[in-house]
N, C-alpha and C. Protein backbone atom coordinates (compact mmCIF):
# COMPACT_ATOMS: atom_id res chain seq x y z
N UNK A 1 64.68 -33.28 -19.74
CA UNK A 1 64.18 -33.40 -18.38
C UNK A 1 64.15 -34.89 -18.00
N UNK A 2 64.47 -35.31 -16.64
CA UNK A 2 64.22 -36.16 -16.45
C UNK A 2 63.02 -37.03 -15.76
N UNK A 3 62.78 -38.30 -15.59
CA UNK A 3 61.41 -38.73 -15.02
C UNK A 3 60.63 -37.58 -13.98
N UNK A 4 61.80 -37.22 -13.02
CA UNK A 4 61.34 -36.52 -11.72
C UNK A 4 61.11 -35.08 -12.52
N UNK A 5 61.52 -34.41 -13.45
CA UNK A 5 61.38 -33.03 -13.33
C UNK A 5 60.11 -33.09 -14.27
N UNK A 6 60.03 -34.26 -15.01
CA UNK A 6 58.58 -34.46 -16.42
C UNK A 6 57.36 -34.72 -14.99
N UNK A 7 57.61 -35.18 -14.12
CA UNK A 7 56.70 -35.10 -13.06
C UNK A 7 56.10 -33.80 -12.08
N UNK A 8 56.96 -32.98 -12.16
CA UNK A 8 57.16 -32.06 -11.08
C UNK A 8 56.70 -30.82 -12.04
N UNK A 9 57.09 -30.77 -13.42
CA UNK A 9 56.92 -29.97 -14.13
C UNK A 9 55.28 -29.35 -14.23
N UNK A 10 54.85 -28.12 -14.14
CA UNK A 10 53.72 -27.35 -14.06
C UNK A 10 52.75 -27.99 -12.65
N UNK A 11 53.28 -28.31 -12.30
CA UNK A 11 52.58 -28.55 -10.23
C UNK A 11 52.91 -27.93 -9.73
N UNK A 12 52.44 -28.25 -8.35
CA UNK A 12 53.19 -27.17 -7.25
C UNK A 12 53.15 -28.31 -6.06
N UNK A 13 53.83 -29.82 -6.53
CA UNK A 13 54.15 -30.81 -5.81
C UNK A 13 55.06 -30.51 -5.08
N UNK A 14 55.29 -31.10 -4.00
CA UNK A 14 57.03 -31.32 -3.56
C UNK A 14 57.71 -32.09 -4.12
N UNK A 15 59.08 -32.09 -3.76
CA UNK A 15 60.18 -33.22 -4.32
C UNK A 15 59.78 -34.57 -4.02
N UNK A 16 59.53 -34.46 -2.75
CA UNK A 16 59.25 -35.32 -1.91
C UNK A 16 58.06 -36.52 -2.06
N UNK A 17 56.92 -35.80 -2.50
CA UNK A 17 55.69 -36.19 -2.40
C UNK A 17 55.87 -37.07 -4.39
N UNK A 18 56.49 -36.18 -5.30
CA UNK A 18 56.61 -37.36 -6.47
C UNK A 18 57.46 -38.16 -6.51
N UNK A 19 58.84 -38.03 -5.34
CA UNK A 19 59.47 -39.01 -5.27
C UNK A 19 58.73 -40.38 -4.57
N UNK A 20 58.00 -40.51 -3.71
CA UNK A 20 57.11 -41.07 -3.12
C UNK A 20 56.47 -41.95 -4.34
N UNK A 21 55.83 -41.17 -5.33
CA UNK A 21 54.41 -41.64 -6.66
C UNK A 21 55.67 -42.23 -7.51
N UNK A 22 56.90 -41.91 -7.92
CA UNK A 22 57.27 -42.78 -8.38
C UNK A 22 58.09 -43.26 -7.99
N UNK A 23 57.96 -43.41 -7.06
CA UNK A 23 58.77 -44.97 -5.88
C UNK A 23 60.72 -44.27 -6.61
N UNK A 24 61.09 -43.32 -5.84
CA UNK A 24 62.48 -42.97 -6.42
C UNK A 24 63.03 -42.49 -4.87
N UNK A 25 64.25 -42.58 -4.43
CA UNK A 25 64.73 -42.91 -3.38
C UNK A 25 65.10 -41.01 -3.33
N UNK A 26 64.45 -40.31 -2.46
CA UNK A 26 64.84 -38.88 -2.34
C UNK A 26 66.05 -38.01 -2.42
N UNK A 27 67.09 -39.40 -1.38
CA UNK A 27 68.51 -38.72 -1.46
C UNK A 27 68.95 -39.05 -3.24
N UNK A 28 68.49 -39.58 -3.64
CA UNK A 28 69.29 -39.32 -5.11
C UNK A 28 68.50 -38.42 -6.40
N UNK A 29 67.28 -37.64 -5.85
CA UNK A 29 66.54 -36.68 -7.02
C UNK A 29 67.35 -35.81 -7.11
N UNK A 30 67.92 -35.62 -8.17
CA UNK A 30 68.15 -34.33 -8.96
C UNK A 30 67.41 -33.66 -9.81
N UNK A 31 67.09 -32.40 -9.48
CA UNK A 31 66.32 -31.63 -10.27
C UNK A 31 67.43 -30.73 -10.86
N UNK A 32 67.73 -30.57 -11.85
CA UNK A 32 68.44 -29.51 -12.83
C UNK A 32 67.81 -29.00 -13.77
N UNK A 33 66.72 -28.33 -14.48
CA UNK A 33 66.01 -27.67 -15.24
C UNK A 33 65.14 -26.91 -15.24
N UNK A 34 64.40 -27.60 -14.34
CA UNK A 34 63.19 -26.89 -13.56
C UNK A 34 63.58 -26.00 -11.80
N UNK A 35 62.48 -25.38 -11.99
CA UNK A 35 62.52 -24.68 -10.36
C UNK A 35 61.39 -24.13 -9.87
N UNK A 36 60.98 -23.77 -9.06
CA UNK A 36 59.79 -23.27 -8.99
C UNK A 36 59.70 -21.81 -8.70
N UNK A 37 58.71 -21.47 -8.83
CA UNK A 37 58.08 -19.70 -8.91
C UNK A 37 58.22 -19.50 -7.71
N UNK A 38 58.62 -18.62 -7.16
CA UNK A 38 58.55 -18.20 -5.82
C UNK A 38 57.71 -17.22 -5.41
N UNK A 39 56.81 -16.81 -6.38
CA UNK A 39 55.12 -16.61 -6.06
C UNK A 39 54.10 -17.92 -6.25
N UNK A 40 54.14 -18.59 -6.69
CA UNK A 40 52.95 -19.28 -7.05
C UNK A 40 53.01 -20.33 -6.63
N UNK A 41 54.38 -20.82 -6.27
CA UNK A 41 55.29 -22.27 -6.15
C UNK A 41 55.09 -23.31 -7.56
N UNK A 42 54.72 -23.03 -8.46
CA UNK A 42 54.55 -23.74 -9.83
C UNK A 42 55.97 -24.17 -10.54
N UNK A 43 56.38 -25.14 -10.73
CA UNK A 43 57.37 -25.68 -11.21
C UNK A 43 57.60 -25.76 -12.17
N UNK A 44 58.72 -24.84 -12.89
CA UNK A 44 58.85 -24.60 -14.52
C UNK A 44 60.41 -24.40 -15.20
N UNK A 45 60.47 -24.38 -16.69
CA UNK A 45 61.43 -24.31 -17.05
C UNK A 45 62.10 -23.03 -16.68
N UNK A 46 63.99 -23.36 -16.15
CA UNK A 46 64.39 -22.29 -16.12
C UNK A 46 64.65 -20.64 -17.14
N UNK A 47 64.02 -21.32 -18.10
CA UNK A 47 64.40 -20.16 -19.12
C UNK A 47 63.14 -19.31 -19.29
N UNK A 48 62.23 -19.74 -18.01
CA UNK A 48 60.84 -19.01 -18.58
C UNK A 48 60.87 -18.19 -17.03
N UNK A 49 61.37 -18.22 -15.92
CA UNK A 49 61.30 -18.01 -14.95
C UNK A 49 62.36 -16.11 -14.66
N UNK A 50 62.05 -15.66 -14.42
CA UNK A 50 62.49 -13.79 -14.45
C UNK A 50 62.83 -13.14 -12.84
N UNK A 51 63.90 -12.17 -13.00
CA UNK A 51 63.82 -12.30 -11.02
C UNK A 51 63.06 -10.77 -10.87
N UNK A 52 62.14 -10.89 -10.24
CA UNK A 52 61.42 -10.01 -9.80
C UNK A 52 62.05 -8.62 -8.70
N UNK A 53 61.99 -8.07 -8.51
CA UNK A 53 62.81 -6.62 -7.94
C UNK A 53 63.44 -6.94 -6.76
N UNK A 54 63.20 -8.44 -6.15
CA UNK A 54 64.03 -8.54 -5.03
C UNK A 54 64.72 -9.83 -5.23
N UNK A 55 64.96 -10.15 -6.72
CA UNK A 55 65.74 -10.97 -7.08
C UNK A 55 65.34 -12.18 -7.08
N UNK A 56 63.75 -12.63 -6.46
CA UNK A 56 63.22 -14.25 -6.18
C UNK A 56 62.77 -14.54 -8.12
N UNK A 57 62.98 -15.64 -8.24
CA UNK A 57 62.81 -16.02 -9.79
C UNK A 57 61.08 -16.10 -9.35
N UNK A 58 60.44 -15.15 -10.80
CA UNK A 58 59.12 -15.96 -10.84
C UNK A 58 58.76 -15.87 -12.35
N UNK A 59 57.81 -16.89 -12.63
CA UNK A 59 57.00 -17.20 -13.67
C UNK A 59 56.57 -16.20 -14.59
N UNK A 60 56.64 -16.36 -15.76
CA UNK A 60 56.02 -15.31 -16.75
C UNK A 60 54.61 -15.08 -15.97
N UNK A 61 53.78 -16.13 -15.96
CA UNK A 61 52.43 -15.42 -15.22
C UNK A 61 52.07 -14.51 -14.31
N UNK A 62 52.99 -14.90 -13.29
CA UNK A 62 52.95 -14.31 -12.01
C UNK A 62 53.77 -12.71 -12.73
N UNK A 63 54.60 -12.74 -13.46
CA UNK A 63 54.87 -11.43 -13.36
C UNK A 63 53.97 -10.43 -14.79
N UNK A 64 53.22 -11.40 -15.21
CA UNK A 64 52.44 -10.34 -15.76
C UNK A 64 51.10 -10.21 -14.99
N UNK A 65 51.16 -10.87 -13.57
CA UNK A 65 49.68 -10.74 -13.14
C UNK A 65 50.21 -9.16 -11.80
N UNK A 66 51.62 -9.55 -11.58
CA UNK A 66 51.64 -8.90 -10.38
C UNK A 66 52.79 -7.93 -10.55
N UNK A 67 53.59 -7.80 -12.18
CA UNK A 67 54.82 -7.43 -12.36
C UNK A 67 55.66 -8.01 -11.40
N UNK A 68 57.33 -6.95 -12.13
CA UNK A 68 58.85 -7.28 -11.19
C UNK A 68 58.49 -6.78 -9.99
């Protein structure tokens, strides 16, 4: 992971708002590893993230709190 995704990782920051905290110029963040829950908006590794019955990736949590 890099600076931005070790930042972004388990928040529910924007891109935007840690590009800001660590002074990093927006048009050039790349995020490749992480993504966020599309229940919870929590930002996590892609290999932990599951697509729920209408295909939106979410979080192990969220889908054992609310299932697929």
């Amino acid at each position: 992971m890099n600076k931005l995704e070790r930042a972004l990782h388990r928040t529910r920051k924007t891109v935007s708002q840690v590009c800001r905290e660590l002074d990093i110029d927006p048009e050039e963040a790349e995020v490749f590893e992480i993504d966020q829950c599309s229940s919870c908006s929590i930002w996590v590794k892609f290999e932990t993230l599951r697509e729920d019955l209408d295909g939106n990736p979410i979080c192990r949590n969220c889908w054992d709190t609310y299932g697929p």
